[in-house]
N, C-alpha and C. Protein backbone atom coordinates (compact mmCIF):
# COMPACT_ATOMS: atom_id res chain seq x y z
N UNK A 1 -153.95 -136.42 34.71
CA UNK A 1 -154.44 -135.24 35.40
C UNK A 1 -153.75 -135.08 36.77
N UNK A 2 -153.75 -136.28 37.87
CA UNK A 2 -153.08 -136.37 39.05
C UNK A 2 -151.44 -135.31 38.63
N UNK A 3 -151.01 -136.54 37.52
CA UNK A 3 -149.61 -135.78 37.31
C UNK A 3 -149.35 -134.47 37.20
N UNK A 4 -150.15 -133.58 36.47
CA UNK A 4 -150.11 -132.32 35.84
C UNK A 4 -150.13 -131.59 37.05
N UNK A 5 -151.44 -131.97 37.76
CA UNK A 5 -151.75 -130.91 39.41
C UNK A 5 -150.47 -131.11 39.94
N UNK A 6 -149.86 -132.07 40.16
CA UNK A 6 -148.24 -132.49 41.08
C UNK A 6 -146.87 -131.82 40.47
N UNK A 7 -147.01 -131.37 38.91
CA UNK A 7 -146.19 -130.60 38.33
C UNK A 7 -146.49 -129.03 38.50
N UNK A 8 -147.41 -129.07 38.62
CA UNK A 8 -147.99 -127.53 38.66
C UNK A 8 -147.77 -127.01 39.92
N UNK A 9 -147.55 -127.92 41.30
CA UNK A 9 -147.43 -127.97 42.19
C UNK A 9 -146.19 -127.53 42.76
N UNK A 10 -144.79 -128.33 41.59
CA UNK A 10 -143.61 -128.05 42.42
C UNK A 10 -143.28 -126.75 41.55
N UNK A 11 -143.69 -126.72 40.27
CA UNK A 11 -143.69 -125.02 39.62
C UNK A 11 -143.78 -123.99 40.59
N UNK A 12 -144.81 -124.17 41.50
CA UNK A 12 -145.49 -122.56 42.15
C UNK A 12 -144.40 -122.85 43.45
N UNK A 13 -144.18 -123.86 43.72
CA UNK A 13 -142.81 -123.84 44.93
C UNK A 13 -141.55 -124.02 44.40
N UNK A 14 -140.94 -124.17 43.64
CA UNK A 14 -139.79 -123.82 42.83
C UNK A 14 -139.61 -122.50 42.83
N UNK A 15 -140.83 -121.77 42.39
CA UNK A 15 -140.78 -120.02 42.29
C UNK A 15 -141.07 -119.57 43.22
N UNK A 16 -141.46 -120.10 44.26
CA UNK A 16 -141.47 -119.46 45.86
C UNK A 16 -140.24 -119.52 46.38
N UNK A 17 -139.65 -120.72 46.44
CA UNK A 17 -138.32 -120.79 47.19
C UNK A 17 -137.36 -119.31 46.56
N UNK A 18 -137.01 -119.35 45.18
CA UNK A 18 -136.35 -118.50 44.63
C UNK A 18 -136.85 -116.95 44.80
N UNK A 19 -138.03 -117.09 44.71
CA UNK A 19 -138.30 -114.99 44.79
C UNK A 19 -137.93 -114.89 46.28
N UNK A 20 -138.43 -116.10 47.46
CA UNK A 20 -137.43 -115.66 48.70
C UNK A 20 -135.95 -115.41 48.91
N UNK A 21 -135.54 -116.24 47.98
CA UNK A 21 -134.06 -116.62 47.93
C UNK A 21 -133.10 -115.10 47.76
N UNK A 22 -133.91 -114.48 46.64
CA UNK A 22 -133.52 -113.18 46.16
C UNK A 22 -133.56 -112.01 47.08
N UNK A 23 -134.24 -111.74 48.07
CA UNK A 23 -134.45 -110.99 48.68
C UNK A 23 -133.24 -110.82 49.66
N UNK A 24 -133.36 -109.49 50.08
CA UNK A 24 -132.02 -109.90 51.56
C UNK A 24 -132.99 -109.27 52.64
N UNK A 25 -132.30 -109.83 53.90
CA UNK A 25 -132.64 -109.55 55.60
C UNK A 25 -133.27 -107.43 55.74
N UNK A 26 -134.20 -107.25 56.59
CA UNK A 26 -134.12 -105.94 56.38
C UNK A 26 -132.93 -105.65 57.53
N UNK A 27 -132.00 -106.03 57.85
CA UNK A 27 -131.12 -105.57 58.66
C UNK A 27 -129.83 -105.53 58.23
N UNK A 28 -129.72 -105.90 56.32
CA UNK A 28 -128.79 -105.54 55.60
C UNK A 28 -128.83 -103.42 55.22
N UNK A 29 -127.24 -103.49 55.06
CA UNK A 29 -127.53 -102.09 54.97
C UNK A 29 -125.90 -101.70 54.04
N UNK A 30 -126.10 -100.12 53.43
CA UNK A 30 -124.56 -99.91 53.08
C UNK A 30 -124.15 -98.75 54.07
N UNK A 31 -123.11 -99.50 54.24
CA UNK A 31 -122.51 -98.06 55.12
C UNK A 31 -121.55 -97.11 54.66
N UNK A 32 -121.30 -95.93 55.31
CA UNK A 32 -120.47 -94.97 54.51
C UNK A 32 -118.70 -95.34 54.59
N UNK A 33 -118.15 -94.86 53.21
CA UNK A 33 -116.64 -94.99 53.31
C UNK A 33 -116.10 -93.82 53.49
N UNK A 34 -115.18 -93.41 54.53
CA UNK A 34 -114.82 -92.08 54.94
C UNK A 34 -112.95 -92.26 54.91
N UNK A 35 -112.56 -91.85 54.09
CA UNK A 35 -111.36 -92.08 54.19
C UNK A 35 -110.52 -93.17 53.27
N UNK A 36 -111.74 -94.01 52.90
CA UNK A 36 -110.86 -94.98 52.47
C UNK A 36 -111.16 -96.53 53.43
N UNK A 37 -111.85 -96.10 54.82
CA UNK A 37 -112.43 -96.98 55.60
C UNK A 37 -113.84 -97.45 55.32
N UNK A 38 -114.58 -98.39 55.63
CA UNK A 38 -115.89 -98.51 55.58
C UNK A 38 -116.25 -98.41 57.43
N UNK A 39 -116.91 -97.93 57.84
CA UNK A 39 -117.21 -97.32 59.04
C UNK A 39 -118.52 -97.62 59.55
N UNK A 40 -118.24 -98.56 60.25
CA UNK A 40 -119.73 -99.20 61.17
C UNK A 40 -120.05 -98.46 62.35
N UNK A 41 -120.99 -98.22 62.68
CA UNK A 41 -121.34 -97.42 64.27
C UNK A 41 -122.77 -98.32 64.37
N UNK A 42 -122.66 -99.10 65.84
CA UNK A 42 -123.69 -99.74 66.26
C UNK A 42 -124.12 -100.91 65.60
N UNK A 43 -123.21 -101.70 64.72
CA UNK A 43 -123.39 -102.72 63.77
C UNK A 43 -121.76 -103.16 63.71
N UNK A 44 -121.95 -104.57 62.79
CA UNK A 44 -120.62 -105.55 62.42
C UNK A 44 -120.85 -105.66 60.88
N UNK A 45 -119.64 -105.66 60.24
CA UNK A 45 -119.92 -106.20 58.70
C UNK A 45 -120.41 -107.80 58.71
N UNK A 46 -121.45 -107.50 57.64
CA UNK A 46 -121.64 -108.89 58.04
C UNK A 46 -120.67 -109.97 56.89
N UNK A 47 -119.34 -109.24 56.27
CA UNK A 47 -118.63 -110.58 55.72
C UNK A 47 -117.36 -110.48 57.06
N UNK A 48 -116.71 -111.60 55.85
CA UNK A 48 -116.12 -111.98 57.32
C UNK A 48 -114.54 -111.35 57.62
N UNK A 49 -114.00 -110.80 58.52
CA UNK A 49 -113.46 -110.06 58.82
C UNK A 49 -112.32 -110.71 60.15
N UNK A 50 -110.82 -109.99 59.92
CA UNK A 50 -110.13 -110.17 61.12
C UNK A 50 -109.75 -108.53 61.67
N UNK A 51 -109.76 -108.34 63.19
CA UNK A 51 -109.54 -107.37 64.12
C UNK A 51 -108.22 -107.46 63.51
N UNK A 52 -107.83 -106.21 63.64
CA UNK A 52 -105.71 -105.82 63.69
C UNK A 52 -105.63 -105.38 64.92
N UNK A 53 -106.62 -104.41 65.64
CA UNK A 53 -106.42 -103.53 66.48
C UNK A 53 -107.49 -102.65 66.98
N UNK A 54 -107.14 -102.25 68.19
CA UNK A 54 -107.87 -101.14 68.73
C UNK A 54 -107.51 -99.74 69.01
N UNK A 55 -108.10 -98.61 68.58
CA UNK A 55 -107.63 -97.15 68.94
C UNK A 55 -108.57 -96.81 69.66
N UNK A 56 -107.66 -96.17 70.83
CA UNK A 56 -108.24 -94.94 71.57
C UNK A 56 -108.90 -93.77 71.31
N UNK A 57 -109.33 -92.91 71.76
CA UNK A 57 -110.19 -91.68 71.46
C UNK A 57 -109.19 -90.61 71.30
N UNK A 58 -108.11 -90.54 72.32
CA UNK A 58 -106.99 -89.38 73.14
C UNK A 58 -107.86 -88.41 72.68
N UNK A 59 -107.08 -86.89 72.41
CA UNK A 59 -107.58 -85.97 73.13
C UNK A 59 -108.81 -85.35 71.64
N UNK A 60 -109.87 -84.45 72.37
CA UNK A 60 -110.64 -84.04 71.20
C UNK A 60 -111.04 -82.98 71.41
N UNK A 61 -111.40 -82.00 70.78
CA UNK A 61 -112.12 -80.71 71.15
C UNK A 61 -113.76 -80.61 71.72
N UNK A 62 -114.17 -81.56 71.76
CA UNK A 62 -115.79 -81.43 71.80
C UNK A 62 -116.38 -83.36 71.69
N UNK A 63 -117.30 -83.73 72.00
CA UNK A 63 -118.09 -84.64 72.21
C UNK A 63 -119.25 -85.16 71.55
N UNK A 64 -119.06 -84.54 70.22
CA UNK A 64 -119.87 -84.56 69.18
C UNK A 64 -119.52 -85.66 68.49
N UNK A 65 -120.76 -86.50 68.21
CA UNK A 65 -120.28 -87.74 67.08
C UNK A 65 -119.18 -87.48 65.90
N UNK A 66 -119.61 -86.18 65.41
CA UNK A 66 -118.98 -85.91 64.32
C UNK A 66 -117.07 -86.10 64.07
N UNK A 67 -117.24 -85.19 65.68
CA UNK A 67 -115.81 -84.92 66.15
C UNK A 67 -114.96 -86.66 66.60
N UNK A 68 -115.89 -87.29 67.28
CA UNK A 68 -115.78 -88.61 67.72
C UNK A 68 -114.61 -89.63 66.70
N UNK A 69 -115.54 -89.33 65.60
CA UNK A 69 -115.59 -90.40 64.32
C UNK A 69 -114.38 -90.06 63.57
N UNK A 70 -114.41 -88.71 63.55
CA UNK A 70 -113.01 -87.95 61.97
C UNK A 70 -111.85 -88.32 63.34
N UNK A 71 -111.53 -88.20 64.58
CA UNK A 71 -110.33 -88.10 65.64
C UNK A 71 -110.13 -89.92 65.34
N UNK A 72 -111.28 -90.57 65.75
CA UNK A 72 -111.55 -92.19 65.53
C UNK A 72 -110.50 -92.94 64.24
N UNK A 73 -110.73 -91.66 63.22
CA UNK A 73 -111.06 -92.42 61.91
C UNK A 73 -109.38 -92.22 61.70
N UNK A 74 -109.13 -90.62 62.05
CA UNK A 74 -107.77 -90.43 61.79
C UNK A 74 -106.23 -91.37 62.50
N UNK A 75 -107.20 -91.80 63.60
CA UNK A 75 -105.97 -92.38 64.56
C UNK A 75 -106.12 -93.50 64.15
N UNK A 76 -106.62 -94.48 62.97
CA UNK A 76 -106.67 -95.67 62.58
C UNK A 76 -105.64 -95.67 61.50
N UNK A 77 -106.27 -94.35 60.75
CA UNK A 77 -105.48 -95.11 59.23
C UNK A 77 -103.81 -94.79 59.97
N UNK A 78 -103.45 -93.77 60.80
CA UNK A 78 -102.54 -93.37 60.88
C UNK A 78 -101.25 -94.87 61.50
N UNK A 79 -102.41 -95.63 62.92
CA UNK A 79 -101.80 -96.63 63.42
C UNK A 79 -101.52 -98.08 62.88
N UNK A 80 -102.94 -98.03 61.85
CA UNK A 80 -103.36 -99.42 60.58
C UNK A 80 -103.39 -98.98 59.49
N UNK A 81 -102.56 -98.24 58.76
CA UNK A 81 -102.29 -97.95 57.58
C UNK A 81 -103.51 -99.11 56.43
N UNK A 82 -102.96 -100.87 57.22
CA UNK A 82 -103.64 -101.73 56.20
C UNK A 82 -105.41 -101.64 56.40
N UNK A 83 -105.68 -101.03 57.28
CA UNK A 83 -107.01 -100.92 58.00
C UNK A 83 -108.26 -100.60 56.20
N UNK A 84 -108.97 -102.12 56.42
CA UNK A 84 -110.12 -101.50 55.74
C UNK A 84 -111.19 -101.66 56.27
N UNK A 85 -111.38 -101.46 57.62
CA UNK A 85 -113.06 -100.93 58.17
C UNK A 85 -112.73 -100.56 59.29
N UNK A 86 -113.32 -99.96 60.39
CA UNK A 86 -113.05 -99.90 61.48
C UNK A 86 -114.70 -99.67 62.28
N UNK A 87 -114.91 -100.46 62.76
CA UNK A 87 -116.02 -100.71 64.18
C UNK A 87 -115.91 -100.25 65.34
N UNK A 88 -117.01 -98.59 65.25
CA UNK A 88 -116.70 -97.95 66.58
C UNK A 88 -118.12 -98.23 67.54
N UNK A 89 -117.37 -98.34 68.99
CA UNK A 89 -117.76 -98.88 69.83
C UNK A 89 -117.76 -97.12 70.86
N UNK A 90 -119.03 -96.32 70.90
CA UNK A 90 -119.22 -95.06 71.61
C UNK A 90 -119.87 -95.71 72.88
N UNK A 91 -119.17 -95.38 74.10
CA UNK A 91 -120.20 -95.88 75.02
C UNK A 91 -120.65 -94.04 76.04
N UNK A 92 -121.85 -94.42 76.76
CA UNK A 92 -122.12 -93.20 77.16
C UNK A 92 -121.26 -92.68 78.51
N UNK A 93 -120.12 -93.40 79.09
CA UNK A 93 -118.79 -92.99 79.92
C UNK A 93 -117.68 -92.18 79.57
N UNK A 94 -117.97 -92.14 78.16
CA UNK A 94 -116.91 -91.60 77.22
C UNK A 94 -115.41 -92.84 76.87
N UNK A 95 -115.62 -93.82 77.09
CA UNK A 95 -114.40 -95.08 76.84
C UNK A 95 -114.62 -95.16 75.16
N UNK A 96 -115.03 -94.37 74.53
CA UNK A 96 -115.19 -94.49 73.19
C UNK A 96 -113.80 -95.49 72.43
N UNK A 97 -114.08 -96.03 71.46
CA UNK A 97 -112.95 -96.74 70.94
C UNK A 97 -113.16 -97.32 69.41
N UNK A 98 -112.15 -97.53 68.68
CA UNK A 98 -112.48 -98.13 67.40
C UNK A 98 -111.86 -99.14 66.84
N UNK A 99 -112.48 -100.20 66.69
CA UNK A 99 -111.83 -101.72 66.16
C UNK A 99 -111.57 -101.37 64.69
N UNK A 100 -109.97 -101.44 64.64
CA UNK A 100 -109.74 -101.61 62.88
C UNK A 100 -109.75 -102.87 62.55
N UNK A 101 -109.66 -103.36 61.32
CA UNK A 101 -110.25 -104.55 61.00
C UNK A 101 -109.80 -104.71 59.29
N UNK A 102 -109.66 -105.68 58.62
CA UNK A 102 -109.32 -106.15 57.45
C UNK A 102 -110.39 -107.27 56.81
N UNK A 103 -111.13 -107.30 55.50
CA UNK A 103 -111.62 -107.45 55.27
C UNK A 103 -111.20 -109.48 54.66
N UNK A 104 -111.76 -110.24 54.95
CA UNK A 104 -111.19 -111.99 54.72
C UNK A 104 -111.42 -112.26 53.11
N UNK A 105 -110.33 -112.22 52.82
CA UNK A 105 -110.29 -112.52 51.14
C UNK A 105 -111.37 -113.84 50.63
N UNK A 106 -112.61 -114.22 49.71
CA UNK A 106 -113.40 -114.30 49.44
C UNK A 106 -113.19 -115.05 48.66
């Protein structure tokens, strides 16, 4: 009887560990691919990744995220052709900028 309760025991924590195991962080997320990039704003991928480079904002018509991101997005693939993500960094001075980045083979 001792035995059975002590088996029954690591059963219900065997299946605890695992239904946690399965779950992910709520601060996992998918982000959008625009171009051909995967495009973080206010976040990092969380695999693992090397910087190539940084682009500037230069010139834009307007101050709109929208406008921000497509000027951002265009002056990456154009300078990092190999670019597959790029991490933009908007600050409220306007030094806006975007880390291109390559994804670490797995």
């Amino acid at each position: 009887m001792k035995y059975t309760v002590v088996f029954i025991a690591c059963i219900f924590a065997i299946y605890s560990f695992n239904k946690n195991a399965n779950q992910l962080p709520n601060s996992n997320a998918r982000v959008t691919q625009v171009n051909g990039l995967y495009v973080f704003t206010d976040c990092i991928p969380t695999n693992q990744f090397d910087s190539i480079g940084s682009v500037g904002l230069g010139f834009i018509s307007g101050t709109q995220y929208d406008n921000i991101k497509t000027n951002l997005i265009k002056r990456t693939i154009k300078q990092f052709p190999e670019a597959e993500g790029l991490i933009l960094k908007l600050n409220k001075n306007g030094l806006d900028k975007g880390i291109a980045n390559v994804f670490k083979k797995q």
